[in-house]
Protein backbone atom coordinates (compact mmCIF):
# COMPACT_ATOMS: atom_id res chain seq x y z
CA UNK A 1 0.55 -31.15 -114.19
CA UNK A 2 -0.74 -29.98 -110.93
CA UNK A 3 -4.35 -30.35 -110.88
CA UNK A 4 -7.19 -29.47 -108.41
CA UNK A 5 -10.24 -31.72 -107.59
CA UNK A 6 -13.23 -30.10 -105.89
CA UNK A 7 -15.43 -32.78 -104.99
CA UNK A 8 -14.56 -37.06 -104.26
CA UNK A 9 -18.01 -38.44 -105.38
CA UNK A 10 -18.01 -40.86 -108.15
CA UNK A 11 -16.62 -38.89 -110.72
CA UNK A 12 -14.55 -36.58 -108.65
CA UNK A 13 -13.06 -39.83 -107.07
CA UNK A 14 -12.21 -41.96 -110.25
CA UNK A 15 -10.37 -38.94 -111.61
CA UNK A 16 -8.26 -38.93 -108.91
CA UNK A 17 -7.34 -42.21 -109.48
CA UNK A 18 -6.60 -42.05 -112.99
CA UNK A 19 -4.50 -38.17 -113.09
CA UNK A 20 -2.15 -39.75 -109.91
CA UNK A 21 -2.24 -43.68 -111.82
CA UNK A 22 -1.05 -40.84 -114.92
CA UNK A 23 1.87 -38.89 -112.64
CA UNK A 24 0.21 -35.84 -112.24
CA UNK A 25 0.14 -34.41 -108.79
CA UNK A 26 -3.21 -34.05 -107.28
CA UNK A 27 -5.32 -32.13 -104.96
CA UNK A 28 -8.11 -33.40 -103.62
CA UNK A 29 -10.55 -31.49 -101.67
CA UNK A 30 -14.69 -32.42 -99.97
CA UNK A 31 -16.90 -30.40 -98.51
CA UNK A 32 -16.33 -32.61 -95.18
CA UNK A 33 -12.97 -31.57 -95.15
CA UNK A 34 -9.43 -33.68 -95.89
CA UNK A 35 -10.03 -35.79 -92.69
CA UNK A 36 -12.58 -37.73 -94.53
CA UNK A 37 -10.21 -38.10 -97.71
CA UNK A 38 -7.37 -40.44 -96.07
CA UNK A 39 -8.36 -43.57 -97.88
CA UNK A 40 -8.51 -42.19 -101.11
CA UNK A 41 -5.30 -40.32 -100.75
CA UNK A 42 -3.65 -43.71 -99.55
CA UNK A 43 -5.00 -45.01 -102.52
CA UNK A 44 -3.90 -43.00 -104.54
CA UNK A 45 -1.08 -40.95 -103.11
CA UNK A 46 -3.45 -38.01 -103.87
CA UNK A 47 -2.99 -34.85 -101.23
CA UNK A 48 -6.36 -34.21 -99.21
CA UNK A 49 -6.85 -30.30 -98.37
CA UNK A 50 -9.57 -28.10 -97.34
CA UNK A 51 -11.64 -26.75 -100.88
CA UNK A 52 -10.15 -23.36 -100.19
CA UNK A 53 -6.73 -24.90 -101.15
CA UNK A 54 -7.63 -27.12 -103.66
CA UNK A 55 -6.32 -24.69 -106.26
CA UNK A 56 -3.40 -23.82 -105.45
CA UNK A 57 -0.86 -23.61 -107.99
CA UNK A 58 -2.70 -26.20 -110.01
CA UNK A 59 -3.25 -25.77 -113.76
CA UNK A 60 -6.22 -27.73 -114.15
CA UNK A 61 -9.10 -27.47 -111.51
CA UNK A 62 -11.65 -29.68 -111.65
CA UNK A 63 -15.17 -28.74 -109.80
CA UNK A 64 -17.26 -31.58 -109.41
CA UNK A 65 -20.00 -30.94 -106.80
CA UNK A 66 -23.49 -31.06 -106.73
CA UNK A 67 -24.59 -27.88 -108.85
CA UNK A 68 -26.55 -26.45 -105.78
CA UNK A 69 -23.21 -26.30 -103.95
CA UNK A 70 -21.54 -24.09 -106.13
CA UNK A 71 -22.47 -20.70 -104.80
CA UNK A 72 -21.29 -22.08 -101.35
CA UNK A 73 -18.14 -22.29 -102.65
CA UNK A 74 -15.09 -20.40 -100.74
CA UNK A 75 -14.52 -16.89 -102.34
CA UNK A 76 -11.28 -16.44 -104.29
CA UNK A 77 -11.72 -20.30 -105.23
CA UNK A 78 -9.27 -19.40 -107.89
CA UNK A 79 -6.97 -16.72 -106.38
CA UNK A 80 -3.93 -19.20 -105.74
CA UNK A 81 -4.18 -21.09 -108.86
CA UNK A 82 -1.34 -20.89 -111.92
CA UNK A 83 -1.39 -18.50 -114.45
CA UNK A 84 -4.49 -19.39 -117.29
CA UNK A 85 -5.52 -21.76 -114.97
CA UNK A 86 -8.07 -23.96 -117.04
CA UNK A 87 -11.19 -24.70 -114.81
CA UNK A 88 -13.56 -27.95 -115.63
CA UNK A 89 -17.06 -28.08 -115.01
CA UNK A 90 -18.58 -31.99 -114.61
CA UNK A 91 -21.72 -30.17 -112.94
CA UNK A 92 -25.43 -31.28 -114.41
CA UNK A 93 -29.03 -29.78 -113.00
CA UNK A 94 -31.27 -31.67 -111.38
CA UNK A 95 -34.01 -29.55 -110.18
CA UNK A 96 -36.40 -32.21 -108.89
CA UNK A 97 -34.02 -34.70 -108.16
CA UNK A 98 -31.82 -32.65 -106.22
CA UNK A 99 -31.12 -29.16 -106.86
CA UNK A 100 -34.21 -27.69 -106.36
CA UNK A 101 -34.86 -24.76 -109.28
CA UNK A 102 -32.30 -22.04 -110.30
CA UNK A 103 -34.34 -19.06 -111.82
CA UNK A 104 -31.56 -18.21 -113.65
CA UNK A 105 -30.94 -21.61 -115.52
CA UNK A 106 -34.87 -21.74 -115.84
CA UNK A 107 -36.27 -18.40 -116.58
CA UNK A 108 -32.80 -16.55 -118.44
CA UNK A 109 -32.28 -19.60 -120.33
CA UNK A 110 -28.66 -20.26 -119.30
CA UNK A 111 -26.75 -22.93 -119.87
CA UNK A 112 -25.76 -25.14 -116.42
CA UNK A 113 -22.17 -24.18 -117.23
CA UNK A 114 -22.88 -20.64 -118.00
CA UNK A 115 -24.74 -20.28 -114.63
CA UNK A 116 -21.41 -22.08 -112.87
CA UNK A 117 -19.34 -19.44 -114.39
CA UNK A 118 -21.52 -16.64 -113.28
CA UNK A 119 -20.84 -18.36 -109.56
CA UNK A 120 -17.60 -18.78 -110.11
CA UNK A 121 -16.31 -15.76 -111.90
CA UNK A 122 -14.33 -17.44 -114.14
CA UNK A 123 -15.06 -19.32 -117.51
CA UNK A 124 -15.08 -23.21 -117.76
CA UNK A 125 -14.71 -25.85 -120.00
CA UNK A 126 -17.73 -28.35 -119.83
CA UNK A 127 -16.34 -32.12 -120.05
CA UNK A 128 -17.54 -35.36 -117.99
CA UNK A 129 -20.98 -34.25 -116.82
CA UNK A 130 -23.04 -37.24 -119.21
CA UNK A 131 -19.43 -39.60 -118.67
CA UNK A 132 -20.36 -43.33 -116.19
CA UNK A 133 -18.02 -42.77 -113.48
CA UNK A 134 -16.77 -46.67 -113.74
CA UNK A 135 -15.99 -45.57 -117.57
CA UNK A 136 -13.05 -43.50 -116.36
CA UNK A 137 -11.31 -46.65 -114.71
CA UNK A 138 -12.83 -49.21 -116.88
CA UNK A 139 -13.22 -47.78 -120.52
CA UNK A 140 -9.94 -46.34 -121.49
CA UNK A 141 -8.38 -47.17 -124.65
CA UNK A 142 -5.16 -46.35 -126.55
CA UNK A 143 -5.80 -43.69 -129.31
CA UNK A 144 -6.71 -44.97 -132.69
CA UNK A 145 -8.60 -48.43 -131.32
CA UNK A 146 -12.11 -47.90 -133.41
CA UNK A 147 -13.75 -49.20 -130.10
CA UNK A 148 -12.51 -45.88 -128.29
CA UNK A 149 -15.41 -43.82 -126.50
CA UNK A 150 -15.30 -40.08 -127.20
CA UNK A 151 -16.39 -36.99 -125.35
CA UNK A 152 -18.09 -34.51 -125.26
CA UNK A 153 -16.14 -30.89 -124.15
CA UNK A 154 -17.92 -27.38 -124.89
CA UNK A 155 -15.65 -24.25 -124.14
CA UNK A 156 -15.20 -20.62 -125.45
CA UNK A 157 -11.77 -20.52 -124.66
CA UNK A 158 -10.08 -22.60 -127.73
CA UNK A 159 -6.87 -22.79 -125.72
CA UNK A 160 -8.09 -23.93 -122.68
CA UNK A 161 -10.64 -26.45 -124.27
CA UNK A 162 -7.37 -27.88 -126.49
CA UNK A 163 -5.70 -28.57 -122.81
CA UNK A 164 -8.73 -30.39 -121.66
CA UNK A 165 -8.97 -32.19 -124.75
CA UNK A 166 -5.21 -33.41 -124.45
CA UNK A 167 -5.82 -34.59 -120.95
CA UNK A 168 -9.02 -36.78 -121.68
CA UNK A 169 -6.94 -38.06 -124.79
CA UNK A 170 -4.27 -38.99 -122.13
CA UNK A 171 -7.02 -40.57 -120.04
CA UNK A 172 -8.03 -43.01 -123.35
CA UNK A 173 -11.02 -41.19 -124.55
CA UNK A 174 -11.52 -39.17 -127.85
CA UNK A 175 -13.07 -35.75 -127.96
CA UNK A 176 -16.04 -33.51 -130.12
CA UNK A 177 -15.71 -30.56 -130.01
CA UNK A 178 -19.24 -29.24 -128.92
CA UNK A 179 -19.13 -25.43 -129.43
CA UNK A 180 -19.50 -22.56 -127.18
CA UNK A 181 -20.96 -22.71 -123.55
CA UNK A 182 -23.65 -21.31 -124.77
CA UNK A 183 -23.90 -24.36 -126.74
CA UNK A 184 -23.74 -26.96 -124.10
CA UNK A 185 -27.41 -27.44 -123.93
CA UNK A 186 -26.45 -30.07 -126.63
CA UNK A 187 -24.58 -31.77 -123.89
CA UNK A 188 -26.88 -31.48 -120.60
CA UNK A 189 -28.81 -34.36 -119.31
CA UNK A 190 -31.94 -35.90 -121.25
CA UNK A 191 -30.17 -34.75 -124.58
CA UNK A 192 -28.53 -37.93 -126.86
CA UNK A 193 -24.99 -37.27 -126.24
CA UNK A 194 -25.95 -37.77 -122.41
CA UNK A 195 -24.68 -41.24 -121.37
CA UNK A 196 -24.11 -42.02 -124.22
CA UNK A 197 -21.40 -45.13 -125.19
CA UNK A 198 -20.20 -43.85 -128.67
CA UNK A 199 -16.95 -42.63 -130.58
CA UNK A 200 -16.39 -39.80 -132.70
CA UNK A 201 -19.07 -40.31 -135.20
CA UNK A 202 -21.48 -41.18 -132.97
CA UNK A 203 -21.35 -38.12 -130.23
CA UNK A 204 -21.14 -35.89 -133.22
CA UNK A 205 -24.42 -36.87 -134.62
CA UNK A 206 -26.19 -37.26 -131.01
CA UNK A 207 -24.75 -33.28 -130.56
CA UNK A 208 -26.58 -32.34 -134.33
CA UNK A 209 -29.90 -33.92 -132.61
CA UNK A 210 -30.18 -32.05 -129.58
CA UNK A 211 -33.14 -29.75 -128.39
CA UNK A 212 -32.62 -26.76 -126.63
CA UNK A 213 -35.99 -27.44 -125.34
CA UNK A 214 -35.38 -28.75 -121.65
CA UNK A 215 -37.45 -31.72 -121.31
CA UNK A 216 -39.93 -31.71 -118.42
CA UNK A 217 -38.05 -33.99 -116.02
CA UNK A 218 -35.24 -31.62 -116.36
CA UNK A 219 -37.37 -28.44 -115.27
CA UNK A 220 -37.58 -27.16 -111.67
């Protein structure tokens, strides 16, 4: 697949390595601009482009940036992408840490992922946001092996959270299925599933014990 990564942090980054280590042809994209990507992409034999082409054509787009960058995204993020063009959203809140507060996560209640749609103008599938960086490259296993990690992915499109599903399968990690976006509370940080080292079983049940209370380190 063509797929498009918005952000090279630590997550952003190790996907990169893993989709072009996979064959699928990759995008890459900073907000310092592809100059500052050449070591990766030699890496990796990932492309390096400005974020306003990071889409283009691709199938998958991945946005990975620091949630308080999102609004500063280009306009018409999207407009060159394929057809259904499944967008993923890693993004977590962190309004003392680093975000500073979003009235609209805070005082309407929204999910993180709901609020990144709102930005964005088009829905997303939330995967990767409580997932160790290092545990892309270092924790993969072959489907079936009982010491397989799963994930958590929340979505309202079933068709587009099935394609992200497949992909983090062909990554070596198992999936939950953790409802709605308006759901993903279950999945945001501070909650059980966050961080958390588990398979199928395991996730599941750390999903059923969420709060949608957000704890007070977690408020802006």
């Amino acid at each position: 697949m063509k797929i498009g990564i918005i952000g090279a942090g630590n997550i952003g980054g190790n996907l990169t390595r893993r989709l072009t280590a996979l064959g699928h042809d990759v995008a890459v994209a900073n907000s310092r601009g592809p100059q500052t990507l050449t070591d990766l992409a030699k890496e990796t034999g990932a492309t390096p482009v400005p974020v306003g082409e990071a889409a283009r054509d691709a199938e998958i787009v991945v946005v990975t940036v620091p949630l308080k960058a999102v609004p500063s995204l280009p306009s018409g993020l999207l407009d060159g992408a394929a057809d259904g063009v499944v967008v993923i959203d890693t993004n977590n809140y962190y309004p003392q840490q680093r975000d500073g507060r979003i009235a609209a996560i805070e005082d309407e209640g929204l999910t993180e992922s709901r609020w990144v749609e709102r930005q964005l103008g088009h829905p997303v599938i939330k995967a990767f946001n409580g997932t160790y960086a290092q545990d892309i490259l270092d924790r993969p296993l072959p489907a079936g092996d009982p010491d397989r990690v799963a994930l958590p992915v929340a979505g309202d499109d079933g068709a587009a959270k099935a394609k992200v599903r497949a992909l983090i399968d062909e990554l070596g990690f198992d999936t939950v299925d953790a409802g709605g976006i308006d759901d993903s509370w279950r999945q945001q940080p501070d909650t059980p599933v966050y961080g958390l080292r588990a398979g199928v079983e395991g996730v599941t049940k750390a999903l059923a014990e969420a709060s949608p209370e957000r704890p007070a380190t977690f408020r802006g």
